[in-house]
PDB file of N, CA and C in Angstrom:
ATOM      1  N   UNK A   1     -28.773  28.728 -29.140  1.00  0.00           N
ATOM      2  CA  UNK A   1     -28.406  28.760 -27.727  1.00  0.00           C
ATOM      3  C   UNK A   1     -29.316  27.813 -26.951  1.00  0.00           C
ATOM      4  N   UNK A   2     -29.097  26.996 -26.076  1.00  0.00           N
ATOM      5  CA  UNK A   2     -29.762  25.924 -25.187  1.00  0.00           C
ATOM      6  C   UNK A   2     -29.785  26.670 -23.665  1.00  0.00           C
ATOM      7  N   UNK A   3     -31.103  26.454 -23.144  1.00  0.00           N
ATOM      8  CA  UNK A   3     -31.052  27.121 -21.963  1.00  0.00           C
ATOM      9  C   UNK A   3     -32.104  26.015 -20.808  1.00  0.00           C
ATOM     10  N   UNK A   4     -30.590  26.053 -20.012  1.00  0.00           N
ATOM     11  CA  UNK A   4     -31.396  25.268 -18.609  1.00  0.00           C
ATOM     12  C   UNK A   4     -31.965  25.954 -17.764  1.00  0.00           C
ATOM     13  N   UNK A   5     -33.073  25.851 -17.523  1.00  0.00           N
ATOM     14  CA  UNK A   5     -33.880  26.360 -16.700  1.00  0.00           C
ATOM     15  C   UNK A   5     -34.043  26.228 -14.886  1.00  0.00           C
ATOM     16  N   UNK A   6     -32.879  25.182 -14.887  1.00  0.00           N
ATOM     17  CA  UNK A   6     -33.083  24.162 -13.434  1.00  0.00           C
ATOM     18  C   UNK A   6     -31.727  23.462 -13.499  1.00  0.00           C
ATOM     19  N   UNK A   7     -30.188  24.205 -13.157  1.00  0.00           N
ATOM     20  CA  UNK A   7     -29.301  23.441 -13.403  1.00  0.00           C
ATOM     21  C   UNK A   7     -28.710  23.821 -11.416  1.00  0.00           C
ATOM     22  N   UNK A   8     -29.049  22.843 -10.901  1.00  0.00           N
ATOM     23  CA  UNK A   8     -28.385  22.752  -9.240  1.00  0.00           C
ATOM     24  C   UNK A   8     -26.681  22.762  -9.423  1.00  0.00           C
ATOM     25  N   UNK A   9     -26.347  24.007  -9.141  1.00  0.00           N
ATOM     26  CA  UNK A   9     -24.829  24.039  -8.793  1.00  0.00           C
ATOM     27  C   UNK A   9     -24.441  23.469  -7.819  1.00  0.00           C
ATOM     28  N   UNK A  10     -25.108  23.083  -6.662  1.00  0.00           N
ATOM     29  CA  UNK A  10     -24.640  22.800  -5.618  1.00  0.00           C
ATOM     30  C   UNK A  10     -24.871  21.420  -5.273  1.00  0.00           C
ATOM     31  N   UNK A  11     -24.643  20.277  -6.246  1.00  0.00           N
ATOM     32  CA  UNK A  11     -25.261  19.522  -5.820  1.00  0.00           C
ATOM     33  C   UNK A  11     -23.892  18.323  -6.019  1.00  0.00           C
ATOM     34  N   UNK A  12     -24.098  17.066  -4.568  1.00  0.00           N
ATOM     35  CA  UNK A  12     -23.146  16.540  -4.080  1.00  0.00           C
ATOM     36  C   UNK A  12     -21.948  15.804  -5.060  1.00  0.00           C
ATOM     37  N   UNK A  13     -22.518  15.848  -6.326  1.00  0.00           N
ATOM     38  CA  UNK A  13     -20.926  15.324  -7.228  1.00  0.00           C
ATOM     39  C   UNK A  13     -20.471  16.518  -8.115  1.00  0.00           C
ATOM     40  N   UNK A  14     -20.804  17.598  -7.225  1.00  0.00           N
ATOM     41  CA  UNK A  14     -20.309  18.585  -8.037  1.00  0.00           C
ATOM     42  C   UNK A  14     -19.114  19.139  -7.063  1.00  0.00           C
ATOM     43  N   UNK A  15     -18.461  19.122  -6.320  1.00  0.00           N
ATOM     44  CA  UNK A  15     -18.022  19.385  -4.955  1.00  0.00           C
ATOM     45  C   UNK A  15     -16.540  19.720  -5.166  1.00  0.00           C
ATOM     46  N   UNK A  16     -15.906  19.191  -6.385  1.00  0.00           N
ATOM     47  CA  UNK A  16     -14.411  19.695  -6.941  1.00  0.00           C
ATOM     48  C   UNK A  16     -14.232  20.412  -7.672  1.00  0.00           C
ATOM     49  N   UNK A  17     -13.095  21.926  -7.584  1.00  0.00           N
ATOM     50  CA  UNK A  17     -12.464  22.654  -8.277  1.00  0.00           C
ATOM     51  C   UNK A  17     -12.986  21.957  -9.842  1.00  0.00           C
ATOM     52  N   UNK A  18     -12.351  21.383  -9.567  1.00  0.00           N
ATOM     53  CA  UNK A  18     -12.405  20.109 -11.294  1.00  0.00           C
ATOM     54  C   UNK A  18     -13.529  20.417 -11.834  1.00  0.00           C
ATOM     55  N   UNK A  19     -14.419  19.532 -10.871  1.00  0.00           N
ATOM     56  CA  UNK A  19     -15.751  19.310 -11.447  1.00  0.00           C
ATOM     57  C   UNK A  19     -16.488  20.805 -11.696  1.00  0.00           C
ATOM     58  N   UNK A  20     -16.481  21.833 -10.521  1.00  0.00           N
ATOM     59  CA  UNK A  20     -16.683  22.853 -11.360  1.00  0.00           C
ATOM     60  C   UNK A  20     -16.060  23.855 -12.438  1.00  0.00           C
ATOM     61  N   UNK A  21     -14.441  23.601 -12.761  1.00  0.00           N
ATOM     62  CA  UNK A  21     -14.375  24.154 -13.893  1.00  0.00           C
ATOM     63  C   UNK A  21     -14.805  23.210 -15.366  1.00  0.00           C
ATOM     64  N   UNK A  22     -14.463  22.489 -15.663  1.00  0.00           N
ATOM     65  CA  UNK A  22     -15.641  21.589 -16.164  1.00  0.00           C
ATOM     66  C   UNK A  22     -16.582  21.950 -16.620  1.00  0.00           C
ATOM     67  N   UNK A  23     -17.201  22.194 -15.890  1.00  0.00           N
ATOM     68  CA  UNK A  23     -19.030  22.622 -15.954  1.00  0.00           C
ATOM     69  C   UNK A  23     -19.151  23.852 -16.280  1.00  0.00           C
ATOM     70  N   UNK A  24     -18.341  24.495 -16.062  1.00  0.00           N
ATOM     71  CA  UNK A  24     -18.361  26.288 -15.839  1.00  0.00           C
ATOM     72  C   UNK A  24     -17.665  26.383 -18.018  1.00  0.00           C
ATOM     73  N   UNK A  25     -16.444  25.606 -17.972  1.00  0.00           N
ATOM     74  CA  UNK A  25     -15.964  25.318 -19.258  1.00  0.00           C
ATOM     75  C   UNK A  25     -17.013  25.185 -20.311  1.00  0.00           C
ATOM     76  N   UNK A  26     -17.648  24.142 -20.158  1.00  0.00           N
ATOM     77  CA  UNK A  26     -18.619  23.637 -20.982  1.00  0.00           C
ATOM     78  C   UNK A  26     -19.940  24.477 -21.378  1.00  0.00           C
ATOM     79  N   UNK A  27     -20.644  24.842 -20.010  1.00  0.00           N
ATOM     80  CA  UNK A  27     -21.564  26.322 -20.608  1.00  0.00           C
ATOM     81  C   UNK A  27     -20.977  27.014 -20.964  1.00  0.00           C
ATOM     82  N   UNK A  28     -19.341  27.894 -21.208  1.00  0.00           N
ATOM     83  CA  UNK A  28     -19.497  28.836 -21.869  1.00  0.00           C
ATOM     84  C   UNK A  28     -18.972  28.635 -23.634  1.00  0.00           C
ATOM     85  N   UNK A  29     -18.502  27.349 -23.113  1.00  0.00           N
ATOM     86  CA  UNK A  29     -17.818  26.624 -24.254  1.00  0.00           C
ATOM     87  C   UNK A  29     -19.428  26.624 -25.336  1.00  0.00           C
ATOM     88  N   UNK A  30     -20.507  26.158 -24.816  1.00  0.00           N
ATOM     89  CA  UNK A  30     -21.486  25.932 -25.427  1.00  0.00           C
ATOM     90  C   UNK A  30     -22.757  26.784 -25.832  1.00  0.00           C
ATOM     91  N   UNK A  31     -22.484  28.336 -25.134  1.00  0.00           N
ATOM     92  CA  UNK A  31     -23.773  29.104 -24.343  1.00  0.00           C
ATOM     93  C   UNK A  31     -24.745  28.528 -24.051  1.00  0.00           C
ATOM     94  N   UNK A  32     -24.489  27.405 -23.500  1.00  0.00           N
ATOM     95  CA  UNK A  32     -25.694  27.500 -22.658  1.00  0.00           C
ATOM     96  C   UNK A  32     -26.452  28.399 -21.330  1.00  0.00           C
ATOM     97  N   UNK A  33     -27.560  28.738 -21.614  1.00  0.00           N
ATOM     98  CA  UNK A  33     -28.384  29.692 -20.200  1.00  0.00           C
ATOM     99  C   UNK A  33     -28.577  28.908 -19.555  1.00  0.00           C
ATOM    100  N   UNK A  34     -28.153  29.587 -18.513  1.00  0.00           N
ATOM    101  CA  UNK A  34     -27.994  28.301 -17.354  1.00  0.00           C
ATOM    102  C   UNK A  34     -28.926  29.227 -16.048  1.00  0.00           C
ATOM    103  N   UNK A  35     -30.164  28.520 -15.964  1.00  0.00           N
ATOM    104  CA  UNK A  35     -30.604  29.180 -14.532  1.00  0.00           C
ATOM    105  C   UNK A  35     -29.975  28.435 -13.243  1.00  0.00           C
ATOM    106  N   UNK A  36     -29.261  29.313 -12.292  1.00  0.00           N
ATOM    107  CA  UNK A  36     -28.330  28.053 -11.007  1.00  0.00           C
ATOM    108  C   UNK A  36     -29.518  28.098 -10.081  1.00  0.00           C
ATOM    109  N   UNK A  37     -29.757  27.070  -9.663  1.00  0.00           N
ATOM    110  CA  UNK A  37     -30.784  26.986  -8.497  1.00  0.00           C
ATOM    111  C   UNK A  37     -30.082  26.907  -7.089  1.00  0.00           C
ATOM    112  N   UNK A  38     -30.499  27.274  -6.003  1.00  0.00           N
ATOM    113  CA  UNK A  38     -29.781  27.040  -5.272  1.00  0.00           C
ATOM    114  C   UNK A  38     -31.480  26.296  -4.589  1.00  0.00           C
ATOM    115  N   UNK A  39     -31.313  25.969  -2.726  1.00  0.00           N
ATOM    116  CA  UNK A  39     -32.028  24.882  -2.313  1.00  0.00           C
ATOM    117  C   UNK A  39     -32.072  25.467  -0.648  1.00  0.00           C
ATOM    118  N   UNK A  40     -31.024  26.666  -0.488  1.00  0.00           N
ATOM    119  CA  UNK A  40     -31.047  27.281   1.227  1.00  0.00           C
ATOM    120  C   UNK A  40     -29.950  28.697   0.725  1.00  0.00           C
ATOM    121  N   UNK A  41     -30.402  29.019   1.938  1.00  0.00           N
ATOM    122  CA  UNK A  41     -29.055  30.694   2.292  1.00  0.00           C
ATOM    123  C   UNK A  41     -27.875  30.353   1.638  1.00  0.00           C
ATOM    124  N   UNK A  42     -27.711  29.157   2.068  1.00  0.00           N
ATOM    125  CA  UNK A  42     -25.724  28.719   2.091  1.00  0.00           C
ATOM    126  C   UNK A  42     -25.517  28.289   0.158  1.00  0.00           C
ATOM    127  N   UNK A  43     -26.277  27.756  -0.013  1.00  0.00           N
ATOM    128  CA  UNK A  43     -26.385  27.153  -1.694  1.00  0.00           C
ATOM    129  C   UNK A  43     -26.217  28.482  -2.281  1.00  0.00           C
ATOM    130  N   UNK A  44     -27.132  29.456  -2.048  1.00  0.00           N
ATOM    131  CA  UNK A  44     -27.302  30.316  -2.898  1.00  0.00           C
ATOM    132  C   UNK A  44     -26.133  31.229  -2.825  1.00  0.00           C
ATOM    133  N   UNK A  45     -25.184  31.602  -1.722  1.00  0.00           N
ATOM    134  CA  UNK A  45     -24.387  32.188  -1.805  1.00  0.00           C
ATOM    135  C   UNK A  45     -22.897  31.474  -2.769  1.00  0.00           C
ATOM    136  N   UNK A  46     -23.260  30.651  -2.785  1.00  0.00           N
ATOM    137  CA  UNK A  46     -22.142  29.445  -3.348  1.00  0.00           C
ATOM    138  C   UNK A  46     -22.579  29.405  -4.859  1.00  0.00           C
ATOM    139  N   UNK A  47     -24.002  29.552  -5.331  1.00  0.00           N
ATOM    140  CA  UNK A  47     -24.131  29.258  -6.583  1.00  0.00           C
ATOM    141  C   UNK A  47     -23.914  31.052  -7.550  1.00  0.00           C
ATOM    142  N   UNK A  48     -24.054  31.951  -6.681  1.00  0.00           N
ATOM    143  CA  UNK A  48     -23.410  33.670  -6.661  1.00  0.00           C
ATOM    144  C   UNK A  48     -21.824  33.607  -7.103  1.00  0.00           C
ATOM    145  N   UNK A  49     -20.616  33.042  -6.274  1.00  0.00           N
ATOM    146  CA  UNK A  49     -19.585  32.973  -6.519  1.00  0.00           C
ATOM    147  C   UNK A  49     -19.593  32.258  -8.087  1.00  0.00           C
ATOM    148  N   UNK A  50     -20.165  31.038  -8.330  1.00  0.00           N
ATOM    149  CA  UNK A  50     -20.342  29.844  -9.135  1.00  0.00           C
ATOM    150  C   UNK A  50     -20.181  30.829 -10.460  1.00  0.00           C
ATOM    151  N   UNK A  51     -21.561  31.959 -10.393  1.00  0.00           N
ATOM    152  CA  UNK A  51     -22.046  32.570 -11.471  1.00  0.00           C
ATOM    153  C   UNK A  51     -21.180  33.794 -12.191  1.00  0.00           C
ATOM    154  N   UNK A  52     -20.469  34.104 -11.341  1.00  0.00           N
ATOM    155  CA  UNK A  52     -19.610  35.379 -11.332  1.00  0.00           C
ATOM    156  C   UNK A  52     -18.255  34.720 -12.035  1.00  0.00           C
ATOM    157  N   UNK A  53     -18.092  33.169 -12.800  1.00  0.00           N
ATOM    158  CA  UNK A  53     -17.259  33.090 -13.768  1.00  0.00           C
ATOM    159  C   UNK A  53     -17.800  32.781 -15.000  1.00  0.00           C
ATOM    160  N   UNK A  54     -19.207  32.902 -15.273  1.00  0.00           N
ATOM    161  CA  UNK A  54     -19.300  33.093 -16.762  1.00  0.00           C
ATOM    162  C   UNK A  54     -21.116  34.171 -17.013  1.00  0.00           C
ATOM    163  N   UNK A  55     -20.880  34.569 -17.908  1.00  0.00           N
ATOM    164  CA  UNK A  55     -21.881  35.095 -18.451  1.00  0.00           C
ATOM    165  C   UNK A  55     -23.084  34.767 -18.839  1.00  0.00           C
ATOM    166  N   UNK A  56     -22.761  33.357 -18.596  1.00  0.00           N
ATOM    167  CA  UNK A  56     -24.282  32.683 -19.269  1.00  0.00           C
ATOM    168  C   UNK A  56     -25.029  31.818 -17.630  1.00  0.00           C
ATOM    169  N   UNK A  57     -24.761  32.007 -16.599  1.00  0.00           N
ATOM    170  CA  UNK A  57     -25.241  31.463 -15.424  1.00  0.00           C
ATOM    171  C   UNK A  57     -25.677  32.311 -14.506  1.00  0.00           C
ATOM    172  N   UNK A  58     -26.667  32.484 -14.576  1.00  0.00           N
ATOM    173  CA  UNK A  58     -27.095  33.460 -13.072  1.00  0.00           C
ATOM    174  C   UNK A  58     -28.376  32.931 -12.381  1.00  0.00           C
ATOM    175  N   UNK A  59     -27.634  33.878 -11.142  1.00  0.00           N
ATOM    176  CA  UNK A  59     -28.168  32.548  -9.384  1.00  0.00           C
ATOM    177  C   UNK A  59     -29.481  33.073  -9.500  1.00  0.00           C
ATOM    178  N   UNK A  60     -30.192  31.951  -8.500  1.00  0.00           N
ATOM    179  CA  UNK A  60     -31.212  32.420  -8.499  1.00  0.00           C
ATOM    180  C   UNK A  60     -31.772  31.978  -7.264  1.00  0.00           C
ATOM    181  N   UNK A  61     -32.664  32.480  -6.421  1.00  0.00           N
ATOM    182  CA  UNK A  61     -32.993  32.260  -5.216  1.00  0.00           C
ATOM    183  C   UNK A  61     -33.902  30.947  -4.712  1.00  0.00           C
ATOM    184  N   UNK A  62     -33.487  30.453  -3.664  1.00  0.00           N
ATOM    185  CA  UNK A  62     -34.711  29.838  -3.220  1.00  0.00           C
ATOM    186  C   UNK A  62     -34.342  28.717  -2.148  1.00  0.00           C
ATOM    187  N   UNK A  63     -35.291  28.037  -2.004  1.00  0.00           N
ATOM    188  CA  UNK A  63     -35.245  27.009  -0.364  1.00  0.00           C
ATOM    189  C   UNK A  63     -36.218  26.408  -0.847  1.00  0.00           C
ATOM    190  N   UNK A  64     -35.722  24.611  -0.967  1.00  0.00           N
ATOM    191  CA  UNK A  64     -36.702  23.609  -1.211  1.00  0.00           C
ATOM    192  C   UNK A  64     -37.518  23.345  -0.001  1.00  0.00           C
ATOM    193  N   UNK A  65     -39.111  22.921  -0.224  1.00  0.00           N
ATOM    194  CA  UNK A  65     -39.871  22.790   1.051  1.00  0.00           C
ATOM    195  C   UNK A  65     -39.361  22.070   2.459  1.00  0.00           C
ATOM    196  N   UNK A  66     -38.676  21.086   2.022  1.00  0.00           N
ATOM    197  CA  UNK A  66     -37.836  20.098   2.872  1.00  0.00           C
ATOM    198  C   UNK A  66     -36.529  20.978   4.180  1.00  0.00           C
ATOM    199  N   UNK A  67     -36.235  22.057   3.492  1.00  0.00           N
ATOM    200  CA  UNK A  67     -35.614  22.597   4.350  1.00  0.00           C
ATOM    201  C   UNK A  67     -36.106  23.960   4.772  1.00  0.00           C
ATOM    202  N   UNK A  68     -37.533  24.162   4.475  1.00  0.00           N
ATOM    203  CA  UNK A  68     -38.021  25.289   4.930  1.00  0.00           C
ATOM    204  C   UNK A  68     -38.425  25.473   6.284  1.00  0.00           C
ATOM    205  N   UNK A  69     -38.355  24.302   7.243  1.00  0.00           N
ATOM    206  CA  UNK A  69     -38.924  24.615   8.621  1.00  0.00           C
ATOM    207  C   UNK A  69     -37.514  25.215   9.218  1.00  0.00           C
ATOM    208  N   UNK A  70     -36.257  25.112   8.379  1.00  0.00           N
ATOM    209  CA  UNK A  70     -35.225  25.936   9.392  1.00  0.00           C
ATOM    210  C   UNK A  70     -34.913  27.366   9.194  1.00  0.00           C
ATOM    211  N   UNK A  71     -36.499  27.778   8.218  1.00  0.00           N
ATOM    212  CA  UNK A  71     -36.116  29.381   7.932  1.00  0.00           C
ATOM    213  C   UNK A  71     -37.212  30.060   8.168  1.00  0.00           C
ATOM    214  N   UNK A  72     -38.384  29.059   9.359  1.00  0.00           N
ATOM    215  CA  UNK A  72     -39.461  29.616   9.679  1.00  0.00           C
ATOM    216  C   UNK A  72     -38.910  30.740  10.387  1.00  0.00           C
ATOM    217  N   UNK A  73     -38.314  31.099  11.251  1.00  0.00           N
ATOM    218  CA  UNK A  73     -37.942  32.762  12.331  1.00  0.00           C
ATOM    219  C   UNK A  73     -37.050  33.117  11.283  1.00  0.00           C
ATOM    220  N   UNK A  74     -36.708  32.783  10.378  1.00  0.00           N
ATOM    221  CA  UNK A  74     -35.386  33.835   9.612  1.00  0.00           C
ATOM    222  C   UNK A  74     -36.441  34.357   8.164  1.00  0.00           C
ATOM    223  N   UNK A  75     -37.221  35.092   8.337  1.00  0.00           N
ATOM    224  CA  UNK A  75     -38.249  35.552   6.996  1.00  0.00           C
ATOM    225  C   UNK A  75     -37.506  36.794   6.861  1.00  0.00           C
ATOM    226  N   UNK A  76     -37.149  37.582   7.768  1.00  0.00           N
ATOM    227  CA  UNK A  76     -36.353  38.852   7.152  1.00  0.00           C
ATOM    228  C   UNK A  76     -35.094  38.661   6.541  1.00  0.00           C
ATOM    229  N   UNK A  77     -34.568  37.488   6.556  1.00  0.00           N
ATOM    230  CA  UNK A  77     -33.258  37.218   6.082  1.00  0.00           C
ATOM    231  C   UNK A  77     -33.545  36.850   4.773  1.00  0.00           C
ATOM    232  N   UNK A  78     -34.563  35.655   4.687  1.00  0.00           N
ATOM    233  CA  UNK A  78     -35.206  34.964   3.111  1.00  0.00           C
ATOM    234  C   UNK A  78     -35.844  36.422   2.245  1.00  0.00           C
ATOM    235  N   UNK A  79     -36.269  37.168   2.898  1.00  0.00           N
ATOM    236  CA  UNK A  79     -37.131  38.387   2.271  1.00  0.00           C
ATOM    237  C   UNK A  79     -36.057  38.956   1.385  1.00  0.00           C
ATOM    238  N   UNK A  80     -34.800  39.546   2.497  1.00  0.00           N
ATOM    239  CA  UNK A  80     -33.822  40.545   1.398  1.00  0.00           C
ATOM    240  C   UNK A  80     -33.499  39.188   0.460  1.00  0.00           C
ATOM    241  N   UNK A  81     -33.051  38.439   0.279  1.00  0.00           N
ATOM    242  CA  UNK A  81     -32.151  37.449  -0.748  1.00  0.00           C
ATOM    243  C   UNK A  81     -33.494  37.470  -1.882  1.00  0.00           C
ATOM    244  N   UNK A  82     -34.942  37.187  -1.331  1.00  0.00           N
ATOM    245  CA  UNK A  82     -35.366  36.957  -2.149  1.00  0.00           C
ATOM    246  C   UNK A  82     -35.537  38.283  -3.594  1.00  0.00           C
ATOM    247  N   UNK A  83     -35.506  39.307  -2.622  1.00  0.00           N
ATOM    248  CA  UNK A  83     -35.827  40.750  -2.718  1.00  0.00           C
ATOM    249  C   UNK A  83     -34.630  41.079  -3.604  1.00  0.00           C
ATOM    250  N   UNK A  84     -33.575  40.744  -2.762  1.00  0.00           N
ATOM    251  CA  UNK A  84     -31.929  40.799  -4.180  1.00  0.00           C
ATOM    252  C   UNK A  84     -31.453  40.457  -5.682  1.00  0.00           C
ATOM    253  N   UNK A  85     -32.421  39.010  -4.944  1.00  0.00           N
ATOM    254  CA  UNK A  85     -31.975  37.806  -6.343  1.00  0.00           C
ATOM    255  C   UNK A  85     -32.665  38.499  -7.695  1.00  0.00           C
ATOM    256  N   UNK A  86     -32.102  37.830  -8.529  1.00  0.00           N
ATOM    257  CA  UNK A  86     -32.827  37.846 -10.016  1.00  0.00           C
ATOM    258  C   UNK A  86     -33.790  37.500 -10.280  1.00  0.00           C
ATOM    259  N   UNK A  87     -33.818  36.095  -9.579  1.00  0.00           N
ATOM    260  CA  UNK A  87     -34.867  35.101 -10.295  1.00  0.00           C
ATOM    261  C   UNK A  87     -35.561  34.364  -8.857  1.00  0.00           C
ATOM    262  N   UNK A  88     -36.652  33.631  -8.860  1.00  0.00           N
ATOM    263  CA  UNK A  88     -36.883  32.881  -7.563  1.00  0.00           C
ATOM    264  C   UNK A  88     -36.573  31.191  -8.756  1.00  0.00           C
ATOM    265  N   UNK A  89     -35.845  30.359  -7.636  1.00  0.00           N
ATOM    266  CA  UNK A  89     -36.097  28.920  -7.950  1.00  0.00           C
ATOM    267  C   UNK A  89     -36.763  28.454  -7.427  1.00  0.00           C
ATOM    268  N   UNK A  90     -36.146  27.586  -6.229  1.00  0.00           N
ATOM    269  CA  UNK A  90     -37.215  26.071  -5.289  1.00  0.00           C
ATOM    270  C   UNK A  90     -37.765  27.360  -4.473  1.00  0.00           C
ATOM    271  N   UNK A  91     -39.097  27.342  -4.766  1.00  0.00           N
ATOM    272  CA  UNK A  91     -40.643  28.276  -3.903  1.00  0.00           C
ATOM    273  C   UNK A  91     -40.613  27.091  -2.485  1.00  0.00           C
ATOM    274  N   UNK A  92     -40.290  26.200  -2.122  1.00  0.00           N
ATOM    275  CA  UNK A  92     -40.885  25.749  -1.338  1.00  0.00           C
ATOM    276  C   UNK A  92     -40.749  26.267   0.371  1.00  0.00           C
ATOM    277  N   UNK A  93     -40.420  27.090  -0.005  1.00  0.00           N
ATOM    278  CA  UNK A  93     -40.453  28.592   1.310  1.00  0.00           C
ATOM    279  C   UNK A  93     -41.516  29.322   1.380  1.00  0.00           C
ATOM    280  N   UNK A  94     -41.754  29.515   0.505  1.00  0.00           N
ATOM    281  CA  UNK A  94     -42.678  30.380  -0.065  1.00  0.00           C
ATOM    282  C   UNK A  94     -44.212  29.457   0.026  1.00  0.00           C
ATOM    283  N   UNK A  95     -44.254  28.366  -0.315  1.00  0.00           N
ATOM    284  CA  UNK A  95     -45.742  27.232  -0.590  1.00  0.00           C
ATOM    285  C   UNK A  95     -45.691  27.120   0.753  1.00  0.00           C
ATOM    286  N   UNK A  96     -44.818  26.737   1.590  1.00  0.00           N
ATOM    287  CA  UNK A  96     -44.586  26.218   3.005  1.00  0.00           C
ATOM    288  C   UNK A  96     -45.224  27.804   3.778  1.00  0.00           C
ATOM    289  N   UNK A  97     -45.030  28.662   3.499  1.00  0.00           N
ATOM    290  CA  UNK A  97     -45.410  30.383   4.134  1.00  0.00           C
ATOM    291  C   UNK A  97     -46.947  30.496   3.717  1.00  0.00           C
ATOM    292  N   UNK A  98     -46.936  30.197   2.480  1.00  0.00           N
ATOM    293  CA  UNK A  98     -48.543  30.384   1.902  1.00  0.00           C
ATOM    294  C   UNK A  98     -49.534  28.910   2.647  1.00  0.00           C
ATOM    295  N   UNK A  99     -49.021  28.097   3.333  1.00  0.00           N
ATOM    296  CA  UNK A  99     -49.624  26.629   3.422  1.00  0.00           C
ATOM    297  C   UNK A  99     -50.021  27.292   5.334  1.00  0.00           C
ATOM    298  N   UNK A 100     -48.796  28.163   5.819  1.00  0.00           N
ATOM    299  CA  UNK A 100     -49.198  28.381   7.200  1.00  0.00           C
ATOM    300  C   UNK A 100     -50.532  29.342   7.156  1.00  0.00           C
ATOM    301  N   UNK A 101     -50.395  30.337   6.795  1.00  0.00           N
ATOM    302  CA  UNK A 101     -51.158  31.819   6.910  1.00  0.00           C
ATOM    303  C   UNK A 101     -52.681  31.142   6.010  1.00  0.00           C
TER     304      UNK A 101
END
């Protein structure tokens, strides 16, 4: 079994039906473990749907540093998702929180 540790579902040439059955085909075609990263709120809810057609992909939380100044007042929102998720991915919410305090 091959397992990605860092596979971005959400990322801009992935954006067609197509392209994600495809992809969705191929990991299960292959088992590959697929950790989905997501990168904000909106990714991660998108890479949730993503995961919920095969068995071998599950989401996993997180917000790259780059878009963490738009979730400085939303920490109770990042808290439950983080608190929900399975797994944490892009910390840079988290380095960006630990870099203020």
């Amino acid at each position: 079994m091959l397992i990605d540790t860092h596979l971005h579902l959400d990322e801009p040439w992935l954006k067609s039906n197509e392209q994600y059955r495809k992809t969705i085909e191929d990991i299960n075609a292959n088992k590959i473990m697929a950790w989905g990263q997501s990168t904000d709120v909106d990714s991660y809810e998108r890479v949730k749907k993503v995961a919920e057609q095969s068995e071998y992909i599950f989401p996993s939380f997180g917000v790259l540093l780059w878009y963490a100044y738009e979730y400085v007042d939303r920490f109770d929102e990042v808290r439950k998702l983080a608190e929900e998720a399975l797994m944490m991915g892009e910390v840079g919410l988290v380095d960006g929180y630990l870099r203020i305090i």
